[in-house]
N, C-alpha and C. Protein backbone atom coordinates (compact mmCIF):
# COMPACT_ATOMS: atom_id res chain seq x y z
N UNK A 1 101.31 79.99 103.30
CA UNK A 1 100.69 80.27 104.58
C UNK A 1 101.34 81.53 105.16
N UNK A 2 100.60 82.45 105.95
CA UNK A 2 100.95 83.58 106.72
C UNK A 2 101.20 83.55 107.56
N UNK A 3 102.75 83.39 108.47
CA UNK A 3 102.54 83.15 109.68
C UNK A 3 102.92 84.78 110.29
N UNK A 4 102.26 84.79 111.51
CA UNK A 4 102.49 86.26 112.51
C UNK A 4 103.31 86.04 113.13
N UNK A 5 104.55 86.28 113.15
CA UNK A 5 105.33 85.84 114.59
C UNK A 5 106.17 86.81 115.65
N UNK A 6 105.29 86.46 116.85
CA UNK A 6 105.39 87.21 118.35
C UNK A 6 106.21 87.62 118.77
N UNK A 7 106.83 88.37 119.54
CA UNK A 7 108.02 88.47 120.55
C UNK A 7 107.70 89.63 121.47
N UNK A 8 108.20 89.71 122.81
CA UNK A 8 107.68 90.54 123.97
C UNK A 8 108.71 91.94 123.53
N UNK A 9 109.90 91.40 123.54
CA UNK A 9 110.91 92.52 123.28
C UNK A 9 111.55 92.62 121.85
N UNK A 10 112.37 93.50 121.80
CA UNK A 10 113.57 93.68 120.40
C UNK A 10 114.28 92.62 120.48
N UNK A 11 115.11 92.89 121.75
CA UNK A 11 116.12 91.83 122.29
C UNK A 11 115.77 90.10 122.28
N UNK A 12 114.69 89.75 122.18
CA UNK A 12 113.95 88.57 122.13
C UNK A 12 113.98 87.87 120.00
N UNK A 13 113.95 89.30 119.60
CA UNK A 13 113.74 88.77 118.15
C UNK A 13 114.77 87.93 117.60
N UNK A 14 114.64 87.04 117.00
CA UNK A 14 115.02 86.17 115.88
C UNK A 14 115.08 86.76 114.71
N UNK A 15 115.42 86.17 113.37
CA UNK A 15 115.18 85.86 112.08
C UNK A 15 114.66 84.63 112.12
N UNK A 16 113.31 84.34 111.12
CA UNK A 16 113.30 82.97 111.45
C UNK A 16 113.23 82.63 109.94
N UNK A 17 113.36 81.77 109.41
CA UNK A 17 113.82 80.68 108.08
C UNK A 17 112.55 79.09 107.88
N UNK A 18 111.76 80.08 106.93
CA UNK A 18 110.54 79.04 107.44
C UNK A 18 109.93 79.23 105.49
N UNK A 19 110.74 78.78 104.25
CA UNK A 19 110.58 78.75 103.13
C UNK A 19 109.07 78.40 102.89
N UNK A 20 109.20 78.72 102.02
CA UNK A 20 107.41 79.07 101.09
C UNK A 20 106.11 79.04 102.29
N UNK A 21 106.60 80.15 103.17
CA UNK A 21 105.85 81.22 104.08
C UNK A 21 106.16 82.56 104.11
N UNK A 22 104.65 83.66 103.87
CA UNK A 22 105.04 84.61 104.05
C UNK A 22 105.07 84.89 105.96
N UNK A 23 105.89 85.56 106.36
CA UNK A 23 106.30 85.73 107.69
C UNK A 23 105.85 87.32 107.94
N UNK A 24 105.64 87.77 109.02
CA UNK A 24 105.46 88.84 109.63
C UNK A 24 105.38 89.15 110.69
N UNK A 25 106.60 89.73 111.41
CA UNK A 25 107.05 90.06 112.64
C UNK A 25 106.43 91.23 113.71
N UNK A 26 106.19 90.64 114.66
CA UNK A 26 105.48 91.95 115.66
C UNK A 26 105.88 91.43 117.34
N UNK A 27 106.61 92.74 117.48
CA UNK A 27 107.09 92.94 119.02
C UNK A 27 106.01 93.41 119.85
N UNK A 28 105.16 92.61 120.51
CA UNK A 28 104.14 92.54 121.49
C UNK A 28 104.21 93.58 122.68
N UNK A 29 105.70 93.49 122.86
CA UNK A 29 105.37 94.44 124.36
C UNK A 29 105.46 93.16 125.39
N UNK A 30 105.55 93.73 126.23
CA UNK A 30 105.36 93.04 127.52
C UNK A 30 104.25 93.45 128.54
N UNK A 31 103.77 92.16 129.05
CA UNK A 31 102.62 91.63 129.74
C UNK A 31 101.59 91.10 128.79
N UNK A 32 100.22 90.89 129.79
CA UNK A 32 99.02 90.08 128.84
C UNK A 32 98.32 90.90 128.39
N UNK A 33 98.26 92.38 128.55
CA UNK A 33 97.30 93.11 127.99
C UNK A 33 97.77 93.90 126.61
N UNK A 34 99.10 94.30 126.87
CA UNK A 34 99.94 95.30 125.73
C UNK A 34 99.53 94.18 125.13
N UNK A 35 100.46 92.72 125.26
CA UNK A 35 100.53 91.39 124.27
C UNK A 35 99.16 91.19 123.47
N UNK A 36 98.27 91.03 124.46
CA UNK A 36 96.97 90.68 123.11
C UNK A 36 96.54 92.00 122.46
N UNK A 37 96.23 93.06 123.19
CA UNK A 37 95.87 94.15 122.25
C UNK A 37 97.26 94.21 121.00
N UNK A 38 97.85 94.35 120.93
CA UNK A 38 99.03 94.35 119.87
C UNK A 38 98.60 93.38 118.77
N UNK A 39 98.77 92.32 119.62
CA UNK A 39 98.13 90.90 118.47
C UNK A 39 97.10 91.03 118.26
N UNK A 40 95.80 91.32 118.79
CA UNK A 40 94.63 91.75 118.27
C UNK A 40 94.68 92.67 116.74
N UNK A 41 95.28 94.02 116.87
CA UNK A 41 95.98 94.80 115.85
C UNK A 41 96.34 94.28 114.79
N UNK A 42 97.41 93.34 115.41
CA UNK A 42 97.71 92.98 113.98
C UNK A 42 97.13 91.38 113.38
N UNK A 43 96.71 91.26 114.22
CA UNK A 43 95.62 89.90 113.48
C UNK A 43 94.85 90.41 112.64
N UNK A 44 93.84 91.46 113.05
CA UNK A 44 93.26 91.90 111.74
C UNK A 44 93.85 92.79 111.06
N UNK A 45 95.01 93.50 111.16
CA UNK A 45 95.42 94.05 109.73
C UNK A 45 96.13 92.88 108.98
N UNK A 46 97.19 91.82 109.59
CA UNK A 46 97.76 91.06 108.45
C UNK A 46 96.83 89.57 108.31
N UNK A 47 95.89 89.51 108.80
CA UNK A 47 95.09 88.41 108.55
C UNK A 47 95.89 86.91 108.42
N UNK A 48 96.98 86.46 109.43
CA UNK A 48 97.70 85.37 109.54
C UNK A 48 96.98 84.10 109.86
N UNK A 49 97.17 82.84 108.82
CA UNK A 49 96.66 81.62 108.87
C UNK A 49 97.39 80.91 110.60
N UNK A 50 98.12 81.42 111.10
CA UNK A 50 98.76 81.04 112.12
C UNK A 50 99.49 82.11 112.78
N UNK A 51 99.70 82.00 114.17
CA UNK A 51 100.42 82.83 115.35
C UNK A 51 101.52 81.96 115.83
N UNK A 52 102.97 82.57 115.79
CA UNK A 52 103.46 81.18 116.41
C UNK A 52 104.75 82.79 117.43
N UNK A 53 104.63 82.34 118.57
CA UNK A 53 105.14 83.15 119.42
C UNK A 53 106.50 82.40 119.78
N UNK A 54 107.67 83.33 119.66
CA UNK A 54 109.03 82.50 120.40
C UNK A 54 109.47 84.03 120.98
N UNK A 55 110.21 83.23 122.31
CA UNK A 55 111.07 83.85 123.30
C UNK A 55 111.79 83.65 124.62
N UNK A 56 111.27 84.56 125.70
CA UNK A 56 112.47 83.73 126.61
C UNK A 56 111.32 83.12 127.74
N UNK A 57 111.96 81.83 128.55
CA UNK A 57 110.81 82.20 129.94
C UNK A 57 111.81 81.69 131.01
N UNK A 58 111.16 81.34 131.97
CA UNK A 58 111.56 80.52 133.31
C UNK A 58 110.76 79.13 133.41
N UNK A 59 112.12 78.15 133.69
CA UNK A 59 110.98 76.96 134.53
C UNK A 59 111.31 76.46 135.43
N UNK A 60 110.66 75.74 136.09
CA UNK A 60 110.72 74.49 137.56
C UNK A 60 111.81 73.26 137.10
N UNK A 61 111.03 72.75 135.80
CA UNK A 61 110.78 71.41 135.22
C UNK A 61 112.23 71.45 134.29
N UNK A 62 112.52 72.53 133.86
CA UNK A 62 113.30 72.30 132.40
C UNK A 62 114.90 72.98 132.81
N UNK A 63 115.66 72.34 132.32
CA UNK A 63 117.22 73.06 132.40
C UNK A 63 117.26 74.66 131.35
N UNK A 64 118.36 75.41 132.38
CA UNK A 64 118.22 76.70 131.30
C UNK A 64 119.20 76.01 129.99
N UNK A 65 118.63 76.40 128.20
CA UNK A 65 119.35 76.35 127.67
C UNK A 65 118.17 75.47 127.26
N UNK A 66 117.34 75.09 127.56
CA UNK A 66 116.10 73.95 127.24
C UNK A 66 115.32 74.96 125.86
N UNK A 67 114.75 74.46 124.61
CA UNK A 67 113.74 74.60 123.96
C UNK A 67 112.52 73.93 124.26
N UNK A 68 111.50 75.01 124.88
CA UNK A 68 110.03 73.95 125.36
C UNK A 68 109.22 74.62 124.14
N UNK A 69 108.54 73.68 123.43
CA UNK A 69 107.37 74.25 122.44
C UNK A 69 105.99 74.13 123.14
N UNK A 70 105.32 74.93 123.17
CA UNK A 70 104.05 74.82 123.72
C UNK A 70 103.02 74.75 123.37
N UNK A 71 102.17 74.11 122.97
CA UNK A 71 100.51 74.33 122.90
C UNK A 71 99.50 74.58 123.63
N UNK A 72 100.03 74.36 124.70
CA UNK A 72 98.79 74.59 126.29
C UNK A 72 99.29 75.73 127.42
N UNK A 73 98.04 76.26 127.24
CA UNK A 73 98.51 77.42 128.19
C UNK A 73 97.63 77.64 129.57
N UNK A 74 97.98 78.10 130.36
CA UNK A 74 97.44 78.70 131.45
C UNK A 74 97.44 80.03 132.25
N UNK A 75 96.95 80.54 132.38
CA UNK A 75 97.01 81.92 132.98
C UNK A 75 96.56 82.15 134.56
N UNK A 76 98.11 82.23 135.17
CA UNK A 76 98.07 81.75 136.47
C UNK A 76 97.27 82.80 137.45
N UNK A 77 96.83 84.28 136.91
CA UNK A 77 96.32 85.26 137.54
C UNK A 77 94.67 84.15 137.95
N UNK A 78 93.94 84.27 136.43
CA UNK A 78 93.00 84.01 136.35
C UNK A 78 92.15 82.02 137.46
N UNK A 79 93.82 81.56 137.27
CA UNK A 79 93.39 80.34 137.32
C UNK A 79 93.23 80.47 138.84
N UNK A 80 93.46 81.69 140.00
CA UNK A 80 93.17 81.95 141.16
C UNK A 80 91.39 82.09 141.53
N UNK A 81 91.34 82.73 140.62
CA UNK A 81 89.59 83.21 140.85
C UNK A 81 89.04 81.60 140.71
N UNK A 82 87.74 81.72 141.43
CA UNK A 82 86.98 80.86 141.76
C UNK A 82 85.79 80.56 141.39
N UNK A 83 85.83 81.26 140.20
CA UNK A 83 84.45 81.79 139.16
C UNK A 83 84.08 80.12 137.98
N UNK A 84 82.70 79.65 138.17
CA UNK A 84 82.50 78.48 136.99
C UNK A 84 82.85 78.89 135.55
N UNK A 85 82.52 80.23 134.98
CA UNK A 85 82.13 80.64 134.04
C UNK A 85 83.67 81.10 133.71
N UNK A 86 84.86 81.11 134.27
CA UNK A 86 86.12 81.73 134.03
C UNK A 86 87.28 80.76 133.86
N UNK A 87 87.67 80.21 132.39
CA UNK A 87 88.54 79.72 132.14
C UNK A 87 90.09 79.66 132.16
N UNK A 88 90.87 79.27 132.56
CA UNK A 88 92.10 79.60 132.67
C UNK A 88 93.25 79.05 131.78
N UNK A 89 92.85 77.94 131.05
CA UNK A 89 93.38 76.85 130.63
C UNK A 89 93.07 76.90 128.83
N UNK A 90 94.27 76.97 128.00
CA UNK A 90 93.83 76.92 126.48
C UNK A 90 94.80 75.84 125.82
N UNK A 91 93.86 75.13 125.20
CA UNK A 91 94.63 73.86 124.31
C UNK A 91 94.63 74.08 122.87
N UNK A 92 96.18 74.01 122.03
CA UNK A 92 95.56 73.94 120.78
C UNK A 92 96.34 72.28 120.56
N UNK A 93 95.65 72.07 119.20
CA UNK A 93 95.53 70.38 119.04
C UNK A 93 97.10 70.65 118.56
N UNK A 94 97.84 69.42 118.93
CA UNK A 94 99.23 69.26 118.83
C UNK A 94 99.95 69.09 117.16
N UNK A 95 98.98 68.82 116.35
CA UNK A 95 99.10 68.65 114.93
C UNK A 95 99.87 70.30 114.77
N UNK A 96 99.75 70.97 114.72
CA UNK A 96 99.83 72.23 114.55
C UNK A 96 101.67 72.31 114.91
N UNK A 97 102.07 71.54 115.32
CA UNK A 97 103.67 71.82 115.71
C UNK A 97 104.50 71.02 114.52
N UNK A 98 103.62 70.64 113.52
CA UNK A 98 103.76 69.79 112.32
C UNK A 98 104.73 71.03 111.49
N UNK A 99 104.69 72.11 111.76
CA UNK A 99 105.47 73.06 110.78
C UNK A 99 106.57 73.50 111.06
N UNK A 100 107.25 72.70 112.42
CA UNK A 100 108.25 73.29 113.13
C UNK A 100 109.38 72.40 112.29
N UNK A 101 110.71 73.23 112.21
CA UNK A 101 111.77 72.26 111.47
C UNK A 101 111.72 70.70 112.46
N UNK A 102 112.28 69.77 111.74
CA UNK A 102 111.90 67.97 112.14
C UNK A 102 113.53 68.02 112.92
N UNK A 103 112.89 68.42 114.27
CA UNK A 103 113.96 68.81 115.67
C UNK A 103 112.83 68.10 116.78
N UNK A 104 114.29 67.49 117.76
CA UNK A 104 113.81 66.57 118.64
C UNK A 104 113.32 68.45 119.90
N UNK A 105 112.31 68.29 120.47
CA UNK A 105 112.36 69.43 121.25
C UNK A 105 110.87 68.75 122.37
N UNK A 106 110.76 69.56 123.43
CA UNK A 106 109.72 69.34 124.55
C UNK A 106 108.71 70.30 124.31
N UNK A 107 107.77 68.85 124.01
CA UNK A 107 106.42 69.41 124.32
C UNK A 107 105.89 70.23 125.88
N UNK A 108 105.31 71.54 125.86
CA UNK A 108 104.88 71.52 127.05
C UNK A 108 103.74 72.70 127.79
N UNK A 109 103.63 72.99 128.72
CA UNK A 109 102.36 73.71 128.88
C UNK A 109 103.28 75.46 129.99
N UNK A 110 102.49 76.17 128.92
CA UNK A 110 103.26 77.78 129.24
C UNK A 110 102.18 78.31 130.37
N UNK A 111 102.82 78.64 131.64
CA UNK A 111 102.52 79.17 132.52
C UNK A 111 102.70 81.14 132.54
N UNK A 112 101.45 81.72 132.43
CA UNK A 112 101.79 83.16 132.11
C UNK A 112 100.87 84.07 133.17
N UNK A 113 101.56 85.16 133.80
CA UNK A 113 100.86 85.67 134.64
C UNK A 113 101.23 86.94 134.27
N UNK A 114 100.67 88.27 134.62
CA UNK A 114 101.19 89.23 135.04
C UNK A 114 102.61 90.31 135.88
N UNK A 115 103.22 89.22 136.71
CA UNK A 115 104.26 89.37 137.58
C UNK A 115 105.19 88.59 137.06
N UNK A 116 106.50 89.14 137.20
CA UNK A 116 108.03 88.35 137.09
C UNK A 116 108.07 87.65 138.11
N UNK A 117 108.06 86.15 138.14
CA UNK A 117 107.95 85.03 138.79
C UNK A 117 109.36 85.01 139.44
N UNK A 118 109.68 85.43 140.98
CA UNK A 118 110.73 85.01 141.42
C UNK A 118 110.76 84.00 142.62
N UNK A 119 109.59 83.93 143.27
CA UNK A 119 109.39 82.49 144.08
C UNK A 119 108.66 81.58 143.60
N UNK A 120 109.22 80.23 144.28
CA UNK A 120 108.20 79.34 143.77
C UNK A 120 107.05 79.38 144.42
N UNK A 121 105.59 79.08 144.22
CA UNK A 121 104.56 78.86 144.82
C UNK A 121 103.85 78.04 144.14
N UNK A 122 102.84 77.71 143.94
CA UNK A 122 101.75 76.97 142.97
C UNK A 122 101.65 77.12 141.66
N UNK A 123 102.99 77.16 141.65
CA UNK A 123 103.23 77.41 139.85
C UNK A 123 102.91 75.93 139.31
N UNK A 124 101.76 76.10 138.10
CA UNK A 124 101.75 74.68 136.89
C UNK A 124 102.27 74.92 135.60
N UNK A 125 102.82 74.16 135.22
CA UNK A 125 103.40 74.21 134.22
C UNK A 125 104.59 73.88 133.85
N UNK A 126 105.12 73.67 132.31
CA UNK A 126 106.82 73.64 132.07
C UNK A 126 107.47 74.95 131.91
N UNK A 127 106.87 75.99 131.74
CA UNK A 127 107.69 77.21 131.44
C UNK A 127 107.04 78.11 131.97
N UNK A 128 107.25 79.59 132.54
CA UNK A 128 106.56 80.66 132.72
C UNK A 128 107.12 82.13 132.18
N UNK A 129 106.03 82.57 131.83
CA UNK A 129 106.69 84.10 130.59
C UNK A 129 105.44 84.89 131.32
N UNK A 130 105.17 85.93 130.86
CA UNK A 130 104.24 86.57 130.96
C UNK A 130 103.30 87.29 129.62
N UNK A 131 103.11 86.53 128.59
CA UNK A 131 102.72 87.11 127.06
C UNK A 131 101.30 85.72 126.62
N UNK A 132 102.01 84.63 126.73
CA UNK A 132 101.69 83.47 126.13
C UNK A 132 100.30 83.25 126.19
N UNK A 133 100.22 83.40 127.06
CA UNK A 133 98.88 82.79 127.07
C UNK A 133 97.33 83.81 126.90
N UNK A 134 98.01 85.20 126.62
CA UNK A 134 96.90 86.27 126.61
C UNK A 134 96.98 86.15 125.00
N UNK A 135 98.39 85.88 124.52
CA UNK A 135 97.59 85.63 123.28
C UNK A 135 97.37 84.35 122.36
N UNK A 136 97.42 83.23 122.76
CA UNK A 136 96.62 82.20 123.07
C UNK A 136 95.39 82.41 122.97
N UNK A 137 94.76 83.01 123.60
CA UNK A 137 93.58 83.31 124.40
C UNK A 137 92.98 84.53 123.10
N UNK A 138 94.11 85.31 122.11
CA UNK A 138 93.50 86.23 121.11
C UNK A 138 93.02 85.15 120.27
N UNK A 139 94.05 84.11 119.94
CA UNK A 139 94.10 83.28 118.87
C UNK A 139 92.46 82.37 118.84
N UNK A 140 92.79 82.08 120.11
CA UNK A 140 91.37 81.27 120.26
C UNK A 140 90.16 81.85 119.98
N UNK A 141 89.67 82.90 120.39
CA UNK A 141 89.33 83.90 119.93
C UNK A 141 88.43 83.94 118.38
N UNK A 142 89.88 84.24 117.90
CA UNK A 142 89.98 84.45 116.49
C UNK A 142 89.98 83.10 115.75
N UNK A 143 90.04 82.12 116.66
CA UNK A 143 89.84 80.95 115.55
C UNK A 143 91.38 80.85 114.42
N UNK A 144 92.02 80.94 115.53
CA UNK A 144 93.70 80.93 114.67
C UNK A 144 94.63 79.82 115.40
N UNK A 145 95.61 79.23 114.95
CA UNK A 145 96.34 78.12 115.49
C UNK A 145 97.17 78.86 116.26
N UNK A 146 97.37 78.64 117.00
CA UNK A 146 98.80 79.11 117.99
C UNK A 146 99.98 78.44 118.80
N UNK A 147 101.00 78.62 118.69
CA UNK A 147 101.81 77.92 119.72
C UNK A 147 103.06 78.71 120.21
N UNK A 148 103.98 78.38 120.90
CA UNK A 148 105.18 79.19 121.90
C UNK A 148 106.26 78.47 121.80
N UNK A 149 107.29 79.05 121.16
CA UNK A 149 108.51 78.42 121.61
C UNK A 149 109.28 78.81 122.29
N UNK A 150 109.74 78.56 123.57
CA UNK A 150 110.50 79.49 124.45
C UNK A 150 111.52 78.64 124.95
N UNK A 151 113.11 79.55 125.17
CA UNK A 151 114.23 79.40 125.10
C UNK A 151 114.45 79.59 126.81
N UNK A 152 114.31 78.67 127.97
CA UNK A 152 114.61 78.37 129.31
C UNK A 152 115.89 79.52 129.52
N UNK A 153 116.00 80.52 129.69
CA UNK A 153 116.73 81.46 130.81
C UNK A 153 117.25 81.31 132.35
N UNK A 154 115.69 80.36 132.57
CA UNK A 154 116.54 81.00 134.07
C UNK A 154 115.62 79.74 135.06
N UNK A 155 116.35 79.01 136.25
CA UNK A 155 115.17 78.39 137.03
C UNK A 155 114.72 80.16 137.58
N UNK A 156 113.35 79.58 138.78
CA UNK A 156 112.82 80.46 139.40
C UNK A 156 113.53 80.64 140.42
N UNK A 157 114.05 81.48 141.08
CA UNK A 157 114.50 82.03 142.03
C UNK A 157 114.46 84.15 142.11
N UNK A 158 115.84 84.25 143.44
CA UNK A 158 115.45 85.59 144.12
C UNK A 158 116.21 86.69 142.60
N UNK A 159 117.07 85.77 142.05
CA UNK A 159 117.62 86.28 141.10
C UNK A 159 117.65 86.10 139.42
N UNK A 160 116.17 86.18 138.97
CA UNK A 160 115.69 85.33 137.91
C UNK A 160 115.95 86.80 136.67
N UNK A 161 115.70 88.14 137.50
CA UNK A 161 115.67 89.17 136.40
C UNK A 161 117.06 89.09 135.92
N UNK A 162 118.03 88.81 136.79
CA UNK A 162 119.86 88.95 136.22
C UNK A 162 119.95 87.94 135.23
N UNK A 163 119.92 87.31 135.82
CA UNK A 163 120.39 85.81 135.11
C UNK A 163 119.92 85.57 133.93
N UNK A 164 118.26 86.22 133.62
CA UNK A 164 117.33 86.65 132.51
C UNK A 164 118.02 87.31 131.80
N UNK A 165 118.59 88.41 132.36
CA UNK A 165 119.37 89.32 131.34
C UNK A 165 120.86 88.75 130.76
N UNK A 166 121.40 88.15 131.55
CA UNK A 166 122.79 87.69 131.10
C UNK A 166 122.44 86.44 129.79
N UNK A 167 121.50 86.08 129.62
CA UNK A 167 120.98 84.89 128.93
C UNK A 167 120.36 85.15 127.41
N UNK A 168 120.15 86.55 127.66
CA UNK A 168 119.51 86.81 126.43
C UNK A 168 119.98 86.87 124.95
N UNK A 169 121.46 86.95 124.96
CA UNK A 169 122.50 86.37 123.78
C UNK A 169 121.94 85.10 123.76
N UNK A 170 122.53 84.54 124.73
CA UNK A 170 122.26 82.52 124.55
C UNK A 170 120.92 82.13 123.99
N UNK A 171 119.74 83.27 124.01
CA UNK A 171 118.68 82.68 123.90
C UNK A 171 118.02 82.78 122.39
N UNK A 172 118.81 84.63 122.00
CA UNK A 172 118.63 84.83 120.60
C UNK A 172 119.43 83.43 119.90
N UNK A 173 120.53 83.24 120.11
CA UNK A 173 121.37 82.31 119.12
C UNK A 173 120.76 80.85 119.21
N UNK A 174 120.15 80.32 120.40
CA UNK A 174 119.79 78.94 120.19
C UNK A 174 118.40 78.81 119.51
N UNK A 175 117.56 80.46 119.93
CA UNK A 175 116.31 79.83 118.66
C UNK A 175 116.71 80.56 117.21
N UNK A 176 117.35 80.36 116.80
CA UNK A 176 117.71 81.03 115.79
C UNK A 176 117.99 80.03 115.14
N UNK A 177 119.20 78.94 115.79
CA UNK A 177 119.87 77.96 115.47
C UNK A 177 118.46 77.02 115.14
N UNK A 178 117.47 76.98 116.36
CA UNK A 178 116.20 76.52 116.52
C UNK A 178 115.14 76.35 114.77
N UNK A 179 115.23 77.58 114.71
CA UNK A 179 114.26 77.73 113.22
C UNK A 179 115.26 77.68 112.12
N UNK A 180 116.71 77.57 111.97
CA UNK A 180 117.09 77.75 111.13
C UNK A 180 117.98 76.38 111.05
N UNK A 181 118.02 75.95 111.29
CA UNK A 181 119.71 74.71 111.02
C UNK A 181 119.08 73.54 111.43
């Protein structure tokens, strides 16, 4: 199997350890538009049986230092508008987390907007990034499996970009530890 696997930044990348798969790595960029056009790109040049995105986020719900795996996404820009015809919400079927090493970890639903989330407001969800769910939303699309594993940085607060940054060692080494051990 081919898997594509995501990341917003350099600093975000892993090695990941995932035997008799070919793997292929692509740094997305940051936000929802760089993120899916990128993955768009390379969906059709490497033609991957699967997308599986890991990196960092923020949550409400989860302690920093938390692994949340995700299948459900939401896109908190969109889920404002008031439109019938405008979806905000993407599910992929949970079977699909069947390839992750056999690790106890939280299921949960990735909250992704445009903006670095530093207050709380009407945030849903277990985690919030800003990538996830635009490409989610390629995958679906494309008729490709997708899911997110993201490494809890930071609750939400006035000081989420520092604390983001001081974390980003802790976050390479625990998904690392994550896909590999």
């Amino acid at each position: 199997m081919k898997i594509l696997l995501t990341y917003a930044l350099g600093d975000e990348r892993v090695d990941v350890c995932m035997p008799h798969h070919e793997l292929v790595y692509l740094e997305t960029g940051v936000g929802k538009v760089r993120s899916a056009l990128n993955l768009m790109r390379a969906v059709i040049f490497h033609r991957p049986d699967l997308v599986l995105n890991f990196g960092t986020a923020g949550s409400l719900n989860h302690n920093v230092g938390d692994v949340v795996v995700c299948n459900r996404f939401v896109d908190r820009d969109l889920r404002r508008l008031v439109l019938g015809e405008v979806n905000s919400y993407i599910a992929f079927p949970p079977d699909i987390l069947s390839i992750l090493p056999d690790k106890n970890f939280i299921v949960g639903t990735c909250n992704t907007g445009d903006s670095f989330v530093t207050e709380v407001s009407d945030i849903e969800g277990d985690v919030i990034d800003m990538e996830a769910s635009a490409q989610a939303d390629v995958c679906s699309v494309m008729n490709l499996p997708f899911f997110s594993v993201t490494y809890v940085t930071d609750g939400l607060g006035q000081h989420s970009v520092d604390i983001w940054k001081d974390k980003l060692a802790d976050a390479r080494k625990s998904l690392f530890e994550f896909f590999n051990m």
